[in-house]
Protein backbone atom coordinates (compact mmCIF):
# COMPACT_ATOMS: atom_id res chain seq x y z
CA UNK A 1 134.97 56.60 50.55
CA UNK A 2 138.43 57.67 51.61
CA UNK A 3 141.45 58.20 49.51
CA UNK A 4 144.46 56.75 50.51
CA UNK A 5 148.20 57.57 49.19
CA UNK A 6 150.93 54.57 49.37
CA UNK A 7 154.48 55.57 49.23
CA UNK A 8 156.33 52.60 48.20
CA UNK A 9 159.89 51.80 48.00
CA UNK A 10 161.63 52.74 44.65
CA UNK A 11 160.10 51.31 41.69
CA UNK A 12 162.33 49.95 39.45
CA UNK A 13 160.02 49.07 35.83
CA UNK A 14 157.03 49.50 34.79
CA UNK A 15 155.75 46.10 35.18
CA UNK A 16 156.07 47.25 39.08
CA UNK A 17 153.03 49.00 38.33
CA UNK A 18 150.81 46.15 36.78
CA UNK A 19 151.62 44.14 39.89
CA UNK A 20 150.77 47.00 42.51
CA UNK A 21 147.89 47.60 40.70
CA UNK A 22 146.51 44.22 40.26
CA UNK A 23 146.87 43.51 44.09
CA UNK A 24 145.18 46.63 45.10
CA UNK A 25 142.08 46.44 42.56
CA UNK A 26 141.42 42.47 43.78
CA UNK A 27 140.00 43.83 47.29
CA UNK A 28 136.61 44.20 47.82
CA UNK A 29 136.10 47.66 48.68
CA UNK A 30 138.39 49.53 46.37
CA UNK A 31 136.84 51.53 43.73
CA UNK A 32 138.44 50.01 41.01
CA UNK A 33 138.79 52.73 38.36
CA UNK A 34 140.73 54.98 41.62
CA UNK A 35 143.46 53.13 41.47
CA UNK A 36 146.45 54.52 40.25
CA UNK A 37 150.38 53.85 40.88
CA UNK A 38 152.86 56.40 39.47
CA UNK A 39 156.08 55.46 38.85
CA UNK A 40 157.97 58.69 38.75
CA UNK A 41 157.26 59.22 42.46
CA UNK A 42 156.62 55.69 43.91
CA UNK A 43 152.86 56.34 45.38
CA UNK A 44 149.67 54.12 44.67
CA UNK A 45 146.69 55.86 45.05
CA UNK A 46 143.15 55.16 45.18
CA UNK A 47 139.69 55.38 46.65
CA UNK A 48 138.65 52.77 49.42
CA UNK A 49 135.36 51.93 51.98
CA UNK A 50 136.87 51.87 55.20
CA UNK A 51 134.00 50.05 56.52
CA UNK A 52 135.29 46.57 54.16
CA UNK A 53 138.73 47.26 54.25
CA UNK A 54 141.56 48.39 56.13
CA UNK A 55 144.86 50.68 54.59
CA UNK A 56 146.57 47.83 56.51
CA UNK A 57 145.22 44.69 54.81
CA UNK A 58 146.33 47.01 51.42
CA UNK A 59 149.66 47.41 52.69
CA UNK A 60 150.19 43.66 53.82
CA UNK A 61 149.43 42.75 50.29
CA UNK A 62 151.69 45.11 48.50
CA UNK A 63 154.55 44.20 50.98
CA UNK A 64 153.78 40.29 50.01
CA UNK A 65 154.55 41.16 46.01
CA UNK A 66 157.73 42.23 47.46
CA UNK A 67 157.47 45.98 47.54
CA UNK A 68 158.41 48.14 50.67
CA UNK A 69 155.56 50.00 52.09
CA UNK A 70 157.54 53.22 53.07
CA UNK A 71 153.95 55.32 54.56
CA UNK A 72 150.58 55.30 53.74
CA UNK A 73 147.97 58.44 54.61
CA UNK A 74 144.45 58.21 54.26
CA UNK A 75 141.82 61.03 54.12
């Protein structure tokens, strides 16, 4: 498993959240309960298997709710 951090454009309520978190849970791969997105600082985080899925394919789907992808770093 590798963790990856998401720095997202400004989030601007807390229903943000819900929708970030929804799309990144949905992938096969994810470890569901990892997935976290704080709003203070604008980051999703969670646990992935970088043998099903790509930070990429994460990223594509958070930019298609409408939210700017500013970096991501996996480790």
């Amino acid at each position: 498993m590798k963790k990856a951090t998401v720095q997202l454009e400004t989030l601007t309520c807390p229903s943000c959240i819900l929708k970030i978190e929804n799309a990144v849970k949905s992938f096969d791969g994810v470890q569901k309960d990892s997935v976290k997105v704080l709003f203070n600082s604008s980051k999703a985080k969670f646990d992935f298997d970088d043998e099903k899925l790509s930070i990429q394919d994460v990223e594509k789907a958070i930019s298609a709710l409408g939210y700017e992808v500013k970096k991501s770093q996996v480790k």
